[in-house]
C-alpha atoms as a PDB file:
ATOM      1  CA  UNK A   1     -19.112 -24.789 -21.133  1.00  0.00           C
ATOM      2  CA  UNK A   2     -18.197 -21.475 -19.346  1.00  0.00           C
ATOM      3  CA  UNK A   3     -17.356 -21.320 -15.833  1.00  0.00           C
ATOM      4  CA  UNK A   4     -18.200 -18.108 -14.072  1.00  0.00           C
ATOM      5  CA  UNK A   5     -15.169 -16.628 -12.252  1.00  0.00           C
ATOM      6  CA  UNK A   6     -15.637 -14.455  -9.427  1.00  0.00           C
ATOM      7  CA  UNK A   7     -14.530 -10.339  -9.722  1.00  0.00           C
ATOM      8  CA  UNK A   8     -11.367  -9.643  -7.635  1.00  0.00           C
ATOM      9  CA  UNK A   9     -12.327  -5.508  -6.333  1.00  0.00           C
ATOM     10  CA  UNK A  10      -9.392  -3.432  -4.708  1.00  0.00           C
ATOM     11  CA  UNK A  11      -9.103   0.042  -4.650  1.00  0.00           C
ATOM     12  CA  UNK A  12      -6.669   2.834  -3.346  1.00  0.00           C
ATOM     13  CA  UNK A  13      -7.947   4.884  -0.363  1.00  0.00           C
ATOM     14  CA  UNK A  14      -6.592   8.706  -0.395  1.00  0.00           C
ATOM     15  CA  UNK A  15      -6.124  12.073  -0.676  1.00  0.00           C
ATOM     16  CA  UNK A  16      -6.062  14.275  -4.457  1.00  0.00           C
ATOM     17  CA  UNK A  17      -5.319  10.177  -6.049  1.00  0.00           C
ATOM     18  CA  UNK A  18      -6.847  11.110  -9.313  1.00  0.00           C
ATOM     19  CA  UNK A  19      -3.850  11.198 -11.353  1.00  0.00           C
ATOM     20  CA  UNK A  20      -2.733   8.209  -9.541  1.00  0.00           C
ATOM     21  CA  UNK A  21      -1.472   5.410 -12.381  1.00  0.00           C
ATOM     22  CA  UNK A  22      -2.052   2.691  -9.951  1.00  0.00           C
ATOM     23  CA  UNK A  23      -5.826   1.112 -11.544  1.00  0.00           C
ATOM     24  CA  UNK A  24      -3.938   1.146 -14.687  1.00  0.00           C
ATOM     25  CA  UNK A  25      -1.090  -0.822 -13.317  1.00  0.00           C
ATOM     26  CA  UNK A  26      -3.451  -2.992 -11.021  1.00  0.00           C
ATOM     27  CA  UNK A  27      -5.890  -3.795 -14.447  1.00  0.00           C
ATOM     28  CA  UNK A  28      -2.844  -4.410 -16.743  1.00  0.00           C
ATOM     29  CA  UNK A  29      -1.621  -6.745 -14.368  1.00  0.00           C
ATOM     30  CA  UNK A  30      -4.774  -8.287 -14.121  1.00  0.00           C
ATOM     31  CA  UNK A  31      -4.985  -8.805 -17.991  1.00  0.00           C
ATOM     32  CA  UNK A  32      -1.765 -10.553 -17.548  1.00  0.00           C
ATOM     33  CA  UNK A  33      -2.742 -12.802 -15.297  1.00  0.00           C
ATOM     34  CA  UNK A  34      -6.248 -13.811 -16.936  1.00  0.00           C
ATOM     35  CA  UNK A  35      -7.578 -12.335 -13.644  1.00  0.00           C
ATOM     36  CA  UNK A  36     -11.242 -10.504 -13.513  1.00  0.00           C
ATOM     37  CA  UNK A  37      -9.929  -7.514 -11.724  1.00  0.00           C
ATOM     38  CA  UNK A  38     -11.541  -4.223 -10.691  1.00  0.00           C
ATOM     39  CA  UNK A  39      -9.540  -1.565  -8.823  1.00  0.00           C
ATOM     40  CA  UNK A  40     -10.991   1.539  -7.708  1.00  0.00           C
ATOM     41  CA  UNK A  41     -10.021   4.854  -6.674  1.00  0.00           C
ATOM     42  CA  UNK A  42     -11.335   6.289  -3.278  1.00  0.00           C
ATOM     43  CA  UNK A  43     -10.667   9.685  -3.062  1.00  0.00           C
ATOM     44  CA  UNK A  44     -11.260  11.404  -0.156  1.00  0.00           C
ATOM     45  CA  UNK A  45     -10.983  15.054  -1.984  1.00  0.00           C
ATOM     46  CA  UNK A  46     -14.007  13.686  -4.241  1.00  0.00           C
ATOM     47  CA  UNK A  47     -15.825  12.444  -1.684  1.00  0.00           C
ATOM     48  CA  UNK A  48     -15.627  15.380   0.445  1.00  0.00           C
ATOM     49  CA  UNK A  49     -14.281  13.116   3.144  1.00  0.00           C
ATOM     50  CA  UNK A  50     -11.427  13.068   5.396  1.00  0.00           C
ATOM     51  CA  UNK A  51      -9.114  10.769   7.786  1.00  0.00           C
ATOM     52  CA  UNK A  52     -11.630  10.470  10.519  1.00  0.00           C
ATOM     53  CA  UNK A  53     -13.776   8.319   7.709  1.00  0.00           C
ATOM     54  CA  UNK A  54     -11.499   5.723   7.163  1.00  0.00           C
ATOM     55  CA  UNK A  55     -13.657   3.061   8.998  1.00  0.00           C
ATOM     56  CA  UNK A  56     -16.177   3.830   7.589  1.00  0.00           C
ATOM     57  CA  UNK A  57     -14.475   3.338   3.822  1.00  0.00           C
ATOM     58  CA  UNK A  58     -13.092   0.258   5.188  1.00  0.00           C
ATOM     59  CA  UNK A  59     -16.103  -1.101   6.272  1.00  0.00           C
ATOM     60  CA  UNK A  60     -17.737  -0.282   2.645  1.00  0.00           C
ATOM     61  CA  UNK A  61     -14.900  -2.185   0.644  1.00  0.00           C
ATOM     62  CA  UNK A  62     -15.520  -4.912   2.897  1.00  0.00           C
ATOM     63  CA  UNK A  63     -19.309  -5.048   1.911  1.00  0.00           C
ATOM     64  CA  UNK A  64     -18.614  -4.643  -1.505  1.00  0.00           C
ATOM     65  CA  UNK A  65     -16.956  -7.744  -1.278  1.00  0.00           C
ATOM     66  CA  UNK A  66     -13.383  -6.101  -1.419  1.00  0.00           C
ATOM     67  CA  UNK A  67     -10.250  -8.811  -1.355  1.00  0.00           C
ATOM     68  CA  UNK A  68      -7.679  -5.946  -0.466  1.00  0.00           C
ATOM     69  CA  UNK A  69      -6.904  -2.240  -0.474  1.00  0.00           C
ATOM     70  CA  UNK A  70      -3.714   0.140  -0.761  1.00  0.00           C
ATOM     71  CA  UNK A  71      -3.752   2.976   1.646  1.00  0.00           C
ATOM     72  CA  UNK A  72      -1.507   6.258   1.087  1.00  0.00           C
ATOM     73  CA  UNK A  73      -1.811   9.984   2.476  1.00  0.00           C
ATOM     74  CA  UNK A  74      -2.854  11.026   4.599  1.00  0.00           C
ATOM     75  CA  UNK A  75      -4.066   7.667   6.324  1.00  0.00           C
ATOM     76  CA  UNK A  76      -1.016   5.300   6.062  1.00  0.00           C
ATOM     77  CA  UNK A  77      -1.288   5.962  10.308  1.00  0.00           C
ATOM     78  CA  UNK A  78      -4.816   6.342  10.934  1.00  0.00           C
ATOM     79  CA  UNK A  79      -5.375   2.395   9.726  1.00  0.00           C
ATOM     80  CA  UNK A  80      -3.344   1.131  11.995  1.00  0.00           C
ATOM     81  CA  UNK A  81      -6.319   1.024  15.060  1.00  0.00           C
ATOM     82  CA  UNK A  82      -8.980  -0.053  12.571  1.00  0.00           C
ATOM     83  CA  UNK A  83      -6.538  -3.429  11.757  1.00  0.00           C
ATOM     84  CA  UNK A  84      -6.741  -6.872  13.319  1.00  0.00           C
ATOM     85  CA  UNK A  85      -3.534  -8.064  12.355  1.00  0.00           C
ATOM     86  CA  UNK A  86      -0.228  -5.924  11.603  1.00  0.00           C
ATOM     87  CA  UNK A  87       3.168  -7.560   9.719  1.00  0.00           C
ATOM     88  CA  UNK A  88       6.259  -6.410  11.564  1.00  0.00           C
ATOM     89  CA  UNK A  89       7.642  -4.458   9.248  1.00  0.00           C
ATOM     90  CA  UNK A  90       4.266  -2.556   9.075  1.00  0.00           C
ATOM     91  CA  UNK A  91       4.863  -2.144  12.884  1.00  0.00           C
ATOM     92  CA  UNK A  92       8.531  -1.447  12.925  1.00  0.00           C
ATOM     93  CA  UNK A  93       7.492   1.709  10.658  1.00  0.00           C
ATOM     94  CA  UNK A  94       4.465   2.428  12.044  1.00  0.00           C
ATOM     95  CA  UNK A  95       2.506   2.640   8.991  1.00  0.00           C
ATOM     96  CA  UNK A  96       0.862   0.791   6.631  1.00  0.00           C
ATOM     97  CA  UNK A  97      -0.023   1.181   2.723  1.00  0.00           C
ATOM     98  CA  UNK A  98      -1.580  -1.909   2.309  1.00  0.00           C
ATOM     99  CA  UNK A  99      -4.394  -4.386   3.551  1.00  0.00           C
ATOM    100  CA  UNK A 100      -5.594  -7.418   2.986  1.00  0.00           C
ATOM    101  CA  UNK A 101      -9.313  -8.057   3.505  1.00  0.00           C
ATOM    102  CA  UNK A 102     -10.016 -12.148   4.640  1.00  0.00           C
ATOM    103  CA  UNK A 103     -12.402 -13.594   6.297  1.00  0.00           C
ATOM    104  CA  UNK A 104     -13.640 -10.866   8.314  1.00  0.00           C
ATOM    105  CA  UNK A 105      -9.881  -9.746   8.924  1.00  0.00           C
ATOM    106  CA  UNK A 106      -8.020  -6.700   8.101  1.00  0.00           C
ATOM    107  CA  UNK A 107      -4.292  -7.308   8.027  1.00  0.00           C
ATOM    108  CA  UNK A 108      -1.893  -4.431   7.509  1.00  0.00           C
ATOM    109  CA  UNK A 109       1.524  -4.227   5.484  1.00  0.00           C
ATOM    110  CA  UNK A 110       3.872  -2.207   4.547  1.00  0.00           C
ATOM    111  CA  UNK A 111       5.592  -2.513   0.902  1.00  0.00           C
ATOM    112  CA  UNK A 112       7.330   1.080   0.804  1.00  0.00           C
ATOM    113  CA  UNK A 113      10.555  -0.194   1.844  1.00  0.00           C
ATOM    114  CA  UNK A 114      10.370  -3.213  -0.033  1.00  0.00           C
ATOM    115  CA  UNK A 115       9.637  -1.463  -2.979  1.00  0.00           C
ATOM    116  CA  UNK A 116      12.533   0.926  -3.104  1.00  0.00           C
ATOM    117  CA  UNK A 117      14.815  -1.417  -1.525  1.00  0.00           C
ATOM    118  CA  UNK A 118      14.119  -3.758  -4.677  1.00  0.00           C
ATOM    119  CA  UNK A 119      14.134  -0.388  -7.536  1.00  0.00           C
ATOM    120  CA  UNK A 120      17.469   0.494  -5.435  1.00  0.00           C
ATOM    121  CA  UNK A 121      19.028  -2.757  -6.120  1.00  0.00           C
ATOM    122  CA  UNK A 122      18.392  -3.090  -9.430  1.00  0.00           C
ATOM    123  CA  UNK A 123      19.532   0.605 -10.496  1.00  0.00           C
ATOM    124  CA  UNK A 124      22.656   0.632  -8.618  1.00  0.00           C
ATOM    125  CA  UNK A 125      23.587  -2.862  -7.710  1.00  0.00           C
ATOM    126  CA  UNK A 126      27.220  -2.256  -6.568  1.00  0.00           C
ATOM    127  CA  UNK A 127      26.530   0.724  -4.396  1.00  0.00           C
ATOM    128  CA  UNK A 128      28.514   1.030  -1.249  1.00  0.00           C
ATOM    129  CA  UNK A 129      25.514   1.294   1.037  1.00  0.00           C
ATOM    130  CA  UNK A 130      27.543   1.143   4.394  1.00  0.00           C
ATOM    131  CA  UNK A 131      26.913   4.683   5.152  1.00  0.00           C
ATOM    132  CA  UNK A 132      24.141   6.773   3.463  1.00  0.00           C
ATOM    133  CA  UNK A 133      22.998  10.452   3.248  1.00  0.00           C
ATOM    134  CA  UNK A 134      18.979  10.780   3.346  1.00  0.00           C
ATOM    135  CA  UNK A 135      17.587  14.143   2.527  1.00  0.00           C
ATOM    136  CA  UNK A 136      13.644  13.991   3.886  1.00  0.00           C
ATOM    137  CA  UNK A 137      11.910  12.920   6.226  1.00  0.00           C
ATOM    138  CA  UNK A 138       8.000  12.742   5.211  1.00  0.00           C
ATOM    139  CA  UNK A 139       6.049   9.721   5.656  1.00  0.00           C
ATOM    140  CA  UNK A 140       8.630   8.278   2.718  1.00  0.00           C
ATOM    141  CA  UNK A 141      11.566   8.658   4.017  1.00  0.00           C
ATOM    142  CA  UNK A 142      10.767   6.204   6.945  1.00  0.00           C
ATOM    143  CA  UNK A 143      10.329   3.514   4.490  1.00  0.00           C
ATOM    144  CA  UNK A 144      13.665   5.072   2.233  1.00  0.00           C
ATOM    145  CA  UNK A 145      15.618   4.549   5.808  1.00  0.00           C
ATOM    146  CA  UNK A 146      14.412   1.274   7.036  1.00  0.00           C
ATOM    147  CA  UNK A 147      14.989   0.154   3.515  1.00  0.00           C
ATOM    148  CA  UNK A 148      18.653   0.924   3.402  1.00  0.00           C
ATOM    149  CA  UNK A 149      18.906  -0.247   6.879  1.00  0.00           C
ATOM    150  CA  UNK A 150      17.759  -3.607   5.876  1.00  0.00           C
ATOM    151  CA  UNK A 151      19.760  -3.453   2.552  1.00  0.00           C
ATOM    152  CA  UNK A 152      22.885  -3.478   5.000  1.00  0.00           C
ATOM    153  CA  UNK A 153      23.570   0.450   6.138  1.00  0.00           C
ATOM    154  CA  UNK A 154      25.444   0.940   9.136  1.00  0.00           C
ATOM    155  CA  UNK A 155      25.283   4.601   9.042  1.00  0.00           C
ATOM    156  CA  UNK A 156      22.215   6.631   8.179  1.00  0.00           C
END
């Protein structure tokens, strides 16, 4: 007998994403886990559509039966209002890059930091992180410096 298992949908809402290698790492992942996966791109260049839209995409993942999304430029800010819950590291930065979509709620988090805080650690696993030197500022560099801050920095 076959059971019939249900289609986890995600997708990644933004700007000029086409190149983006983040279905093929969400699919491969899925293969690995014996997961029925789809993740989708939602471009707002190829949908002629811009910031001010993002409720509207939200509101169409969530019909389509979306379980989650990842959000990057130019809207990791413009989510924030359209969320009903926020993790504190999400609000600490003041931007989010990912949401979960359950039962009828939208809850916001931010992996950024966590992300480089974990590649940093694993690349250079003895550095002396007690005072750092960032160079930028953009919408990563908030996540680079709250990263290091929470790796232990005392000067940034």
């Amino acid at each position: 007998m076959t059971q019939k298992r249900d289609i986890l949908r995600a997708g990644l809402i933004g700007f000029g994403i086409q190149r983006s290698l983040t279905p093929a790492m969400h699919m491969r992942e899925g293969e690995a886990q014996s997961v029925d996966y789809q993740y989708e791109l939602i471009d707002l260049n190829e949908r002629n559509l811009g910031p001010d839209d993002l409720d509207a995409l939200v509101v169409e993942a969530e019909q389509r039966g979306f379980c989650g999304l990842n959000i990057t430029y130019p809207c990791k800010q413009k989510i924030l209002p359209l969320l009903t819950d926020i993790s504190e590291d999400a609000r600490k930065l003041g931007a989010v890059n990912t949401v979960i979509l359950r039962n009828g709620k939208r809850i916001g988090h931010n992996t950024d930091w966590w992300g480089f805080a974990q590649g940093l650690s694993r690349q250079l696993p003895d550095a002396d992180l007690s005072s750092v030197v960032q160079i930028g500022a953009g919408g990563a560099g908030a996540a680079t410096a709250y990263a290091v801050l929470e790796m232990g920095a005392r000067s940034l």
